[in-house]
Protein backbone atom coordinates (compact mmCIF):
# COMPACT_ATOMS: atom_id res chain seq x y z
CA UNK A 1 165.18 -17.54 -60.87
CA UNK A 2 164.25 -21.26 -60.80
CA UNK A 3 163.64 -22.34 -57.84
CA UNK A 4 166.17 -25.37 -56.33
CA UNK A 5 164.49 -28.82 -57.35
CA UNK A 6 162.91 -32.01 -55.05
CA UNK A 7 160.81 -33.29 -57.88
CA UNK A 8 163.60 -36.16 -58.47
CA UNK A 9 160.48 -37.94 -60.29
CA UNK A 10 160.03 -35.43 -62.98
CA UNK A 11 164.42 -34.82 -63.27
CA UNK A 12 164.36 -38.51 -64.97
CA UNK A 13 161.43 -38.64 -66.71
CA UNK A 14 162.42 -35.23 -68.71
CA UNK A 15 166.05 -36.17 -68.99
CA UNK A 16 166.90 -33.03 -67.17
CA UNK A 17 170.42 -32.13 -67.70
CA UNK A 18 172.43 -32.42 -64.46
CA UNK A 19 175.87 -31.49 -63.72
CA UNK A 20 177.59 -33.14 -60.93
CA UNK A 21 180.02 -31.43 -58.45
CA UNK A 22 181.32 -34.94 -56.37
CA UNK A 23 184.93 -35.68 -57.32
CA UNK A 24 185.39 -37.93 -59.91
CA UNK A 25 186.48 -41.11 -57.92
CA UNK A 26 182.72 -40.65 -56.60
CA UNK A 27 181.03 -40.24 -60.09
CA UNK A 28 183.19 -43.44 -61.09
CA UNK A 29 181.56 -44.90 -58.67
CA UNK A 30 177.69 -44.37 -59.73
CA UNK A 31 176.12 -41.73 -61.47
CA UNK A 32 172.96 -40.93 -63.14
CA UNK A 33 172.15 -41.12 -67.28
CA UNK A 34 173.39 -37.74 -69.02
CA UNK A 35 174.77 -36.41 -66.01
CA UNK A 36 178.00 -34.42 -66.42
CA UNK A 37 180.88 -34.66 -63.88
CA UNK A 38 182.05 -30.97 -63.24
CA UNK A 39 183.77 -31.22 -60.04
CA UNK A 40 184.33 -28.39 -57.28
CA UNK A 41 187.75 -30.43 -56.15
CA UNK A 42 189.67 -33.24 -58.14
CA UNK A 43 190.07 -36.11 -55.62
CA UNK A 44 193.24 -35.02 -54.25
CA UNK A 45 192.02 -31.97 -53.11
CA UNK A 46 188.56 -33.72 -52.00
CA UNK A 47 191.01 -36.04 -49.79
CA UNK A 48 193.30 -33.37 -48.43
CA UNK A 49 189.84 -31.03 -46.98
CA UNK A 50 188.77 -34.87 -45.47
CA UNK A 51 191.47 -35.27 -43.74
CA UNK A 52 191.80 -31.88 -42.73
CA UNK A 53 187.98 -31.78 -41.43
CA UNK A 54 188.87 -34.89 -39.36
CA UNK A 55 192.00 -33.34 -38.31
CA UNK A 56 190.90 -29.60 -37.47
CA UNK A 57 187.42 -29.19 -38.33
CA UNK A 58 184.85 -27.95 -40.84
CA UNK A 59 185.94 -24.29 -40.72
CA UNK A 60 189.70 -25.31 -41.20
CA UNK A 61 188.34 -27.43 -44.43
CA UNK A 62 186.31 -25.13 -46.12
CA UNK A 63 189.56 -22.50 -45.65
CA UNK A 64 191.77 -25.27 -47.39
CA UNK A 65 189.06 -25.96 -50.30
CA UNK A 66 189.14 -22.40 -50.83
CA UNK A 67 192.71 -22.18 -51.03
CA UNK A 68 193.00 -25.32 -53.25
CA UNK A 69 190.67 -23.93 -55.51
CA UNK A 70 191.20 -19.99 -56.44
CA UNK A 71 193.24 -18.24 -59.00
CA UNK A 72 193.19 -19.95 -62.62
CA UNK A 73 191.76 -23.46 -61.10
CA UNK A 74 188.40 -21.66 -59.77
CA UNK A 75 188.65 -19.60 -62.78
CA UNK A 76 188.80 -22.34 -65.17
CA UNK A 77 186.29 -24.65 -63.09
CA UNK A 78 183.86 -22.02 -63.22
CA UNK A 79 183.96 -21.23 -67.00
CA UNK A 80 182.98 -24.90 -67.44
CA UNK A 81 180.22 -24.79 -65.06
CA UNK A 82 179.41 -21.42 -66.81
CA UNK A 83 179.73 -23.03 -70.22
CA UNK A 84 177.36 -25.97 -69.01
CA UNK A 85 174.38 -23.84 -67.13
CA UNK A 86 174.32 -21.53 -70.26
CA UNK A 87 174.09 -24.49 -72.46
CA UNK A 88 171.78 -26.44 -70.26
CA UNK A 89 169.50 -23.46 -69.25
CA UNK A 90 166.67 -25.94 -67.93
CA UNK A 91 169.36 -28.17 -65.66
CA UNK A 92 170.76 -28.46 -61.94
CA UNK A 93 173.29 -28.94 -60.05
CA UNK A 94 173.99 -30.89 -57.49
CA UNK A 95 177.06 -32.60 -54.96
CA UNK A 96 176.55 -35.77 -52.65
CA UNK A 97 173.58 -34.16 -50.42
CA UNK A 98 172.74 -31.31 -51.95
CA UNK A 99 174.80 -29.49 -49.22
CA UNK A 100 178.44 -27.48 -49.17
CA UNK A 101 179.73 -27.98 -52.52
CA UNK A 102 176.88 -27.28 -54.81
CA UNK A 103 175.97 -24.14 -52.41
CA UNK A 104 179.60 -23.06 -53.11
CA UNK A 105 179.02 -23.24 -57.26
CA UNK A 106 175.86 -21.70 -56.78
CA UNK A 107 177.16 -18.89 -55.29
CA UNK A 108 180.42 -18.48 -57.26
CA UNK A 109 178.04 -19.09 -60.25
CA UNK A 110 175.71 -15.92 -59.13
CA UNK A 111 178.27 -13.87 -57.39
CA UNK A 112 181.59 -14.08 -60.55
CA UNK A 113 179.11 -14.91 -63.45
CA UNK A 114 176.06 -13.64 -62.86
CA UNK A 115 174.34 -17.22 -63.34
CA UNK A 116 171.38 -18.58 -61.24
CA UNK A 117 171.49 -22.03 -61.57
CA UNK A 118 169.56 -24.24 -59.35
CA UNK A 119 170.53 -27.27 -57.72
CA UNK A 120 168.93 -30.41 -56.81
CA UNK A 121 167.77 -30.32 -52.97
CA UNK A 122 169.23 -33.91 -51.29
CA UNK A 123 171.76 -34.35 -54.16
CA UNK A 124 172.94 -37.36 -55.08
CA UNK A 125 171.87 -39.33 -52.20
CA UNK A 126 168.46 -38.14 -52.47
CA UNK A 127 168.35 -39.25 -56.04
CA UNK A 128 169.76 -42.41 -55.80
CA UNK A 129 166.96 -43.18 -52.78
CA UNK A 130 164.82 -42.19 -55.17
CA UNK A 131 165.59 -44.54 -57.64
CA UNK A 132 166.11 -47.58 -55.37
CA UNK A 133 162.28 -47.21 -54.09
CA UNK A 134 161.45 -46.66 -57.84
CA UNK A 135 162.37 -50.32 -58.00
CA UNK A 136 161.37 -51.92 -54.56
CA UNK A 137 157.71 -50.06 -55.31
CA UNK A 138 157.48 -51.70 -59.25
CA UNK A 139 158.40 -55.12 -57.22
CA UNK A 140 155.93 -55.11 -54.77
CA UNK A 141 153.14 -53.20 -56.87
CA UNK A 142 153.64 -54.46 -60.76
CA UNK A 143 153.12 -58.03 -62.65
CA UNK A 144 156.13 -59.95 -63.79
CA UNK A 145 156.20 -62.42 -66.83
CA UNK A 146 159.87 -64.13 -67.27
CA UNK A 147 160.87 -65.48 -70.46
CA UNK A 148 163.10 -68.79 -70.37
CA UNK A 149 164.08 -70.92 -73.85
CA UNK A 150 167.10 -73.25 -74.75
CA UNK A 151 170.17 -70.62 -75.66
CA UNK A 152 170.43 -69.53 -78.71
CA UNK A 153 166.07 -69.69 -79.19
CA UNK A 154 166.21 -65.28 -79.73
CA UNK A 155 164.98 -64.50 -75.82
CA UNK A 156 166.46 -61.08 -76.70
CA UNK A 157 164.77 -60.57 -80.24
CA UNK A 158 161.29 -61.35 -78.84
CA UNK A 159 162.19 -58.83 -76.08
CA UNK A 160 162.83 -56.29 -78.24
CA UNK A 161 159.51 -56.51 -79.91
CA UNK A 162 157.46 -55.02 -76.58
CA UNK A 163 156.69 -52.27 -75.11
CA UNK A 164 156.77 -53.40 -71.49
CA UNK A 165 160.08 -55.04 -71.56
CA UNK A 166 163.00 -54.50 -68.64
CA UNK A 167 165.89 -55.81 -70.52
CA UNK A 168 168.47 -56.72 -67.92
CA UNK A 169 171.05 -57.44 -70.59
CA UNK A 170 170.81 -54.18 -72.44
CA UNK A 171 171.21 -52.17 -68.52
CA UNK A 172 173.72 -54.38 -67.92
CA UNK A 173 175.85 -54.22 -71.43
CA UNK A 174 176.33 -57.84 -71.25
CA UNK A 175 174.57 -60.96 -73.16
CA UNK A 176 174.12 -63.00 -70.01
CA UNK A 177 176.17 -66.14 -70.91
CA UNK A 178 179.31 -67.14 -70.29
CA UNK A 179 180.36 -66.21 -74.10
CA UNK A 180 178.29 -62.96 -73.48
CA UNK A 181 180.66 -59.86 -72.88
CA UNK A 182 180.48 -57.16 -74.91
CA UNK A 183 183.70 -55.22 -76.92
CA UNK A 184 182.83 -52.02 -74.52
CA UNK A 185 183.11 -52.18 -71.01
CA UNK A 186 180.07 -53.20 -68.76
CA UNK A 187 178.27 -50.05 -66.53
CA UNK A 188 179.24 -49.69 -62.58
CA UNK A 189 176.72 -51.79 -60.50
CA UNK A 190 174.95 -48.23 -58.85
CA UNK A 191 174.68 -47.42 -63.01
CA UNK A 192 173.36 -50.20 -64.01
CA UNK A 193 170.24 -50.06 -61.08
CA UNK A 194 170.08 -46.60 -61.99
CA UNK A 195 169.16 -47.02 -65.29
CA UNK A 196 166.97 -49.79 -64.81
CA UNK A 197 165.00 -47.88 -62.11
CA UNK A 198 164.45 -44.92 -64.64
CA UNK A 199 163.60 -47.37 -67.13
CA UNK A 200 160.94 -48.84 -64.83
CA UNK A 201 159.76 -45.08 -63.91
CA UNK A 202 159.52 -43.90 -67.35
CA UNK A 203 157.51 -47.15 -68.36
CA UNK A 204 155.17 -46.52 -65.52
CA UNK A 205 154.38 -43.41 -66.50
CA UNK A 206 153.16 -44.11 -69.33
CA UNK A 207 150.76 -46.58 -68.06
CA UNK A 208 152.03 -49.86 -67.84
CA UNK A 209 151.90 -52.15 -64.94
CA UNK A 210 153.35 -55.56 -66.52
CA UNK A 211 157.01 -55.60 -67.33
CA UNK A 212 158.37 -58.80 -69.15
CA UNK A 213 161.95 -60.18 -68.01
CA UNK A 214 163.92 -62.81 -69.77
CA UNK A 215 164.63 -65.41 -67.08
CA UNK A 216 168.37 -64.56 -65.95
CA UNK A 217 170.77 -65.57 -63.01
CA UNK A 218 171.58 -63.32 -60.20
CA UNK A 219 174.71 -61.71 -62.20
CA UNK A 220 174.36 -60.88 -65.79
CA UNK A 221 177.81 -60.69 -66.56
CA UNK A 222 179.63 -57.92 -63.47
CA UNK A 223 176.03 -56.95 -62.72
CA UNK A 224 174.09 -58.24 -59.69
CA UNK A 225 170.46 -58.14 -60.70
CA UNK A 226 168.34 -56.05 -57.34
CA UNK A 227 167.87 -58.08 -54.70
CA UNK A 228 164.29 -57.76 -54.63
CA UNK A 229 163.80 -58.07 -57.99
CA UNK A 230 165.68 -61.54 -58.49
CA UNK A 231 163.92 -62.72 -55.23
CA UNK A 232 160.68 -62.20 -57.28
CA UNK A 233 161.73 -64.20 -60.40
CA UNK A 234 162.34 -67.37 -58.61
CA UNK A 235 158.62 -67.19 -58.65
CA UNK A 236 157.17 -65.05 -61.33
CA UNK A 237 155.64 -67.16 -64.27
CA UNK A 238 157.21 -68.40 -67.49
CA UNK A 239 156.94 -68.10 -70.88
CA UNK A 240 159.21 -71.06 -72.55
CA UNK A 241 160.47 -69.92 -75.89
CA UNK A 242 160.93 -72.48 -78.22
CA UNK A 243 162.97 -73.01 -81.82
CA UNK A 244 164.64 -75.56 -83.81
CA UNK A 245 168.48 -76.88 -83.32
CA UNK A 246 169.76 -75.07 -86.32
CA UNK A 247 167.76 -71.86 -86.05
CA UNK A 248 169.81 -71.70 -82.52
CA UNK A 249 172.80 -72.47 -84.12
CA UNK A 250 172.63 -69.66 -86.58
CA UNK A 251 171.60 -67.02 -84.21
CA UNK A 252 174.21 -68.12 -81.99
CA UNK A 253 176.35 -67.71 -84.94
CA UNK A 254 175.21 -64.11 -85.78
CA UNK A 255 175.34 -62.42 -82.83
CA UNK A 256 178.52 -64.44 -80.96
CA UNK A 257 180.91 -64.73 -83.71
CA UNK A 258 179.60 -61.93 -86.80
CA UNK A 259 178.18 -59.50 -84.96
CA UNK A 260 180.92 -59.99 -81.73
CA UNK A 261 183.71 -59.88 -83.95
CA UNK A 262 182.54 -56.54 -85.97
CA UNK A 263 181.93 -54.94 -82.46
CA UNK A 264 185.39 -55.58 -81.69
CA UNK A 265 186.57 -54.44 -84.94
CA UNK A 266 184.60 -50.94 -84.94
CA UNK A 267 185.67 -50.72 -81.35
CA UNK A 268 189.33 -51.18 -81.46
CA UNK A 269 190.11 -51.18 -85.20
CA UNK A 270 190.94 -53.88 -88.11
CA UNK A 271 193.85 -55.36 -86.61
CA UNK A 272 193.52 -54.87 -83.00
CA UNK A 273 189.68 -55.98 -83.21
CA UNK A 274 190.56 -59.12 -84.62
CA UNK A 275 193.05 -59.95 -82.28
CA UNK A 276 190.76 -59.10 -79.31
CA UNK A 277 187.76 -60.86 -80.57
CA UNK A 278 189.92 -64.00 -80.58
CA UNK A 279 191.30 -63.47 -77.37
CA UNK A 280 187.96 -62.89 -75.73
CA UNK A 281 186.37 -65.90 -77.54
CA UNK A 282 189.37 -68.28 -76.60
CA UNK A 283 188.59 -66.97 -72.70
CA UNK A 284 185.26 -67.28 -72.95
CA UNK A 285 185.97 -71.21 -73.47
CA UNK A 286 188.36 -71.31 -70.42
CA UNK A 287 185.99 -69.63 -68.03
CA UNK A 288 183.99 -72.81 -68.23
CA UNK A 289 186.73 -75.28 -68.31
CA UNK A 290 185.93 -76.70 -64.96
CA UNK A 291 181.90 -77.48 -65.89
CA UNK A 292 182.99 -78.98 -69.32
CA UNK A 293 185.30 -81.20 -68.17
CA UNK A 294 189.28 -81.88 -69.58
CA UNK A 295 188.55 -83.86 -72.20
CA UNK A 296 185.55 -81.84 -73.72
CA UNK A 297 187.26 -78.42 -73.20
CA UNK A 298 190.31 -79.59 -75.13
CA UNK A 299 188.32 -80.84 -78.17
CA UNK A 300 185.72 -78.06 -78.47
CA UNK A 301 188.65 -75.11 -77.42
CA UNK A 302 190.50 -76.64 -80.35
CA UNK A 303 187.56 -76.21 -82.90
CA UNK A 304 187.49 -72.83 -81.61
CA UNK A 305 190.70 -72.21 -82.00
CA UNK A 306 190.81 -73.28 -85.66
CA UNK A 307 187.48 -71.33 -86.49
CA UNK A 308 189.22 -68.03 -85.09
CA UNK A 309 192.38 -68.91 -87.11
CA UNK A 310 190.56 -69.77 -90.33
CA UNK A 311 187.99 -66.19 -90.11
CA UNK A 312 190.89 -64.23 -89.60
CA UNK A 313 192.65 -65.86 -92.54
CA UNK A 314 189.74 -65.98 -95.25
CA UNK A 315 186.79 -64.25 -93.29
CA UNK A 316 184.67 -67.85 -93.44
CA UNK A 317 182.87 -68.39 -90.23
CA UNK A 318 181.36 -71.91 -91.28
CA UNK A 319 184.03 -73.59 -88.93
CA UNK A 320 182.43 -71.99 -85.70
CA UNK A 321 179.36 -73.63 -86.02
CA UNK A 322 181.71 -77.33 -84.54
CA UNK A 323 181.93 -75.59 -80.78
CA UNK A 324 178.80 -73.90 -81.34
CA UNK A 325 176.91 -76.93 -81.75
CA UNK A 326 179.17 -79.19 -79.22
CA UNK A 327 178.55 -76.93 -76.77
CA UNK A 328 174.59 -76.41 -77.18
CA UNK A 329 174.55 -80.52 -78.00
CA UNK A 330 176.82 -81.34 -74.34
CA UNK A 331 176.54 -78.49 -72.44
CA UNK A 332 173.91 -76.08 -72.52
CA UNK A 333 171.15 -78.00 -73.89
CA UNK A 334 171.58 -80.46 -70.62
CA UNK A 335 171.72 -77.67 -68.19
CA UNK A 336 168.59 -75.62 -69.31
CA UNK A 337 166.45 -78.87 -69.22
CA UNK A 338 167.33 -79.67 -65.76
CA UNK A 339 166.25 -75.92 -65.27
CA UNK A 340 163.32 -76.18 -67.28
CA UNK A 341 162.10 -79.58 -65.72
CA UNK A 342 162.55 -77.60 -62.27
CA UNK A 343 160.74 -74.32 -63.27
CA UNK A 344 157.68 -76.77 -65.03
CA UNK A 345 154.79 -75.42 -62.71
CA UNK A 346 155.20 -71.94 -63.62
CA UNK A 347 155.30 -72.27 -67.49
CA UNK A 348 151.76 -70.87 -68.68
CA UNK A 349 152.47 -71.42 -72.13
CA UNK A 350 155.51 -72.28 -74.74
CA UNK A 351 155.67 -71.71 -78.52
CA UNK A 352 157.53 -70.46 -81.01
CA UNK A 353 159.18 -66.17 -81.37
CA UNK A 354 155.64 -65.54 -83.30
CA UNK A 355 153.23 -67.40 -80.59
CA UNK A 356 155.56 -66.14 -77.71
CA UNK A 357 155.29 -62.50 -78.91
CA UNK A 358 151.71 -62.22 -79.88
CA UNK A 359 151.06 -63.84 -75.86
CA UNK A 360 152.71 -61.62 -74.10
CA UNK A 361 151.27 -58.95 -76.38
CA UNK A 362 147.76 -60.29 -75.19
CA UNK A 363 148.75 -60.66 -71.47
CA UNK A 364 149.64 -57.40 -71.01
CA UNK A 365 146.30 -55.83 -72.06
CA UNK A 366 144.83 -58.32 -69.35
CA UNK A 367 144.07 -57.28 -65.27
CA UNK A 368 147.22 -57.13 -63.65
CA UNK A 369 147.19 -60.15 -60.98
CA UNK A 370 148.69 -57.90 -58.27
């Protein structure tokens, strides 16, 4: 038999299939990548053996779970957890500390199936320490680069062409800006540091020390970026990424109203896509009525408004580039050069997506300055 597992290091770096026994109001809650929630008790029976354990003990609890599950629920619970071990051969189990509940599947899993599966010694908790120091350690031990540009300059695309990127955006399923949620939903807050923490272990197992991070706020869209982390990129250097009005435009373009609007369409469906594309778009533009201003909202909402109306009519998107350029020309474009002006001392060098790229490519294969 396997032996039960503490090497939480190697469980994420090999993708080790995991199968979770918390209820699922606690999976909902935060979870790990790939792991599968096969509960010991739904969360009614989790909350009636709580308040029995406050009420009358552990002993009177762990009768009442065993009551709540037997018969055809145990028997049915432990055909999936069967199914799963016997699929997943090399995986673990594992509850909130690596206590009761996963010593309970264990055993029914040995005792009624004839399974040893091991399970992960801490559980959850454990795990989920694990992963917080992952980060915290990278923080205090690893060189930072941010990269900052106008909107709409391709942070994201330049990104996407290293190897020592942590992009915040892609953890945190959202584009950043105001205009930047996604057609599928966003990732807890305890997923989204989870999977930025295994990110950051896998990359530093393969050897590198220097992670590049585009220049965000605290919250990238429902996501709160780790405290630590964010308190180190009010100070990291900058790399200033820098293109031409109309290159912005069209990028803007692409991936906010062509590439948005087919997300929402293979999403939800023709019709329904469409409708909900135009819906998010038009309250996109309202969550920012109060920093545009009335007058501007009303004009540049309108020119919206007819540029949804006329691609759902003919499929043109030409219209879309009126709000897209209003609100780079009055808006954006005046708020990121206030930002850059006070972020000037840090920028070691600016250029274009080529001269960006091939720097960063070149700083990383320098000393690390920590």
């Amino acid at each position: 038999m396997r032996p039960d597992c503490t090497d939480f290091r190697q469980l994420f770096l090999d993708d080790v299939p995991m199968m979770d026994m918390r209820a699922p109001v606690e999976f909902a809650k935060g979870a790990f990548p790939g792991a599968v929630n096969l509960p010991l008790m739904n969360d009614q029976e989790r909350q009636r053996v709580g308040t029995c354990y406050k009420q009358k003990g552990q002993a009177a609890a762990i009768a009442l779970g065993h009551q709540l599950v037997s018969g055809a629920t145990k028997q049915a619970r432990l055909e999936a957890w069967a199914a799963f071990a016997q699929t997943h051969p090399e995986g673990y189990l594992y509850c909130f500390r690596g206590g009761l509940r996963s010593q309970i599947v264990q055993a029914w899993l040995r005792d009624e199936a004839g399974i040893q599966y091991p399970r992960v010694k801490g559980g959850y908790k454990a795990m989920r320490t694990f992963l917080l120091e992952t980060t915290e350690q990278a923080v205090e031990q690893c060189d930072f680069v941010l990269v900052g540009g106008l909107t709409g300059t391709g942070k994201t695309d330049v990104l996407h062409q290293l190897d020592n990127v942590l992009d915040l955006e892609g953890h945190a399923n959202h584009r950043g800006s105001s205009f930047g949620k996604r057609a599928t939903a966003q990732p807890a807050q305890i997923d989204f540091e989870n999977q930025l923490a295994i990110d950051v272990l896998k990359k530093r197992a393969r050897g590198i020390e220097q992670f590049v991070l585009e220049d965000e706020g605290r919250i990238v869209g429902s996501c709160t970026v780790p405290l630590e982390l964010y308190q180190g990129m009010q100070h990291y250097p900058l790399v200033w990424l820098e293109d031409s009005f109309a290159n912005r435009v069209e990028r803007i373009l692409r991936d906010y109203v062509v590439n948005l609007s087919a997300e929402f369409v293979s999403v939800h469906g023709e019709e329904d896509g469409r409708r909900l594309f135009a819906e998010r778009m038009l309250q996109s533009m309202a969550n920012i009525y109060k920093r545009l201003g009335g007058e501007r909202y009303q004009r540049l909402s309108e020119i919206l408004r007819e540029a949804l109306e006329e691609q759902q009519r003919s499929g043109a998107v030409d219209l879309h580039r009126g709000w897209i350029e209003g609100l780079l020309n009055e808006y954006y474009d005046p708020m990121y050069a206030y930002q850059r002006a006070a972020k000037a001392e840090r920028i070691e060098f600016a250029g274009d997506a080529l001269e960006v790229r091939e720097y960063l490519k070149a700083r990383a294969l320098r000393e690390p300055r920590k």
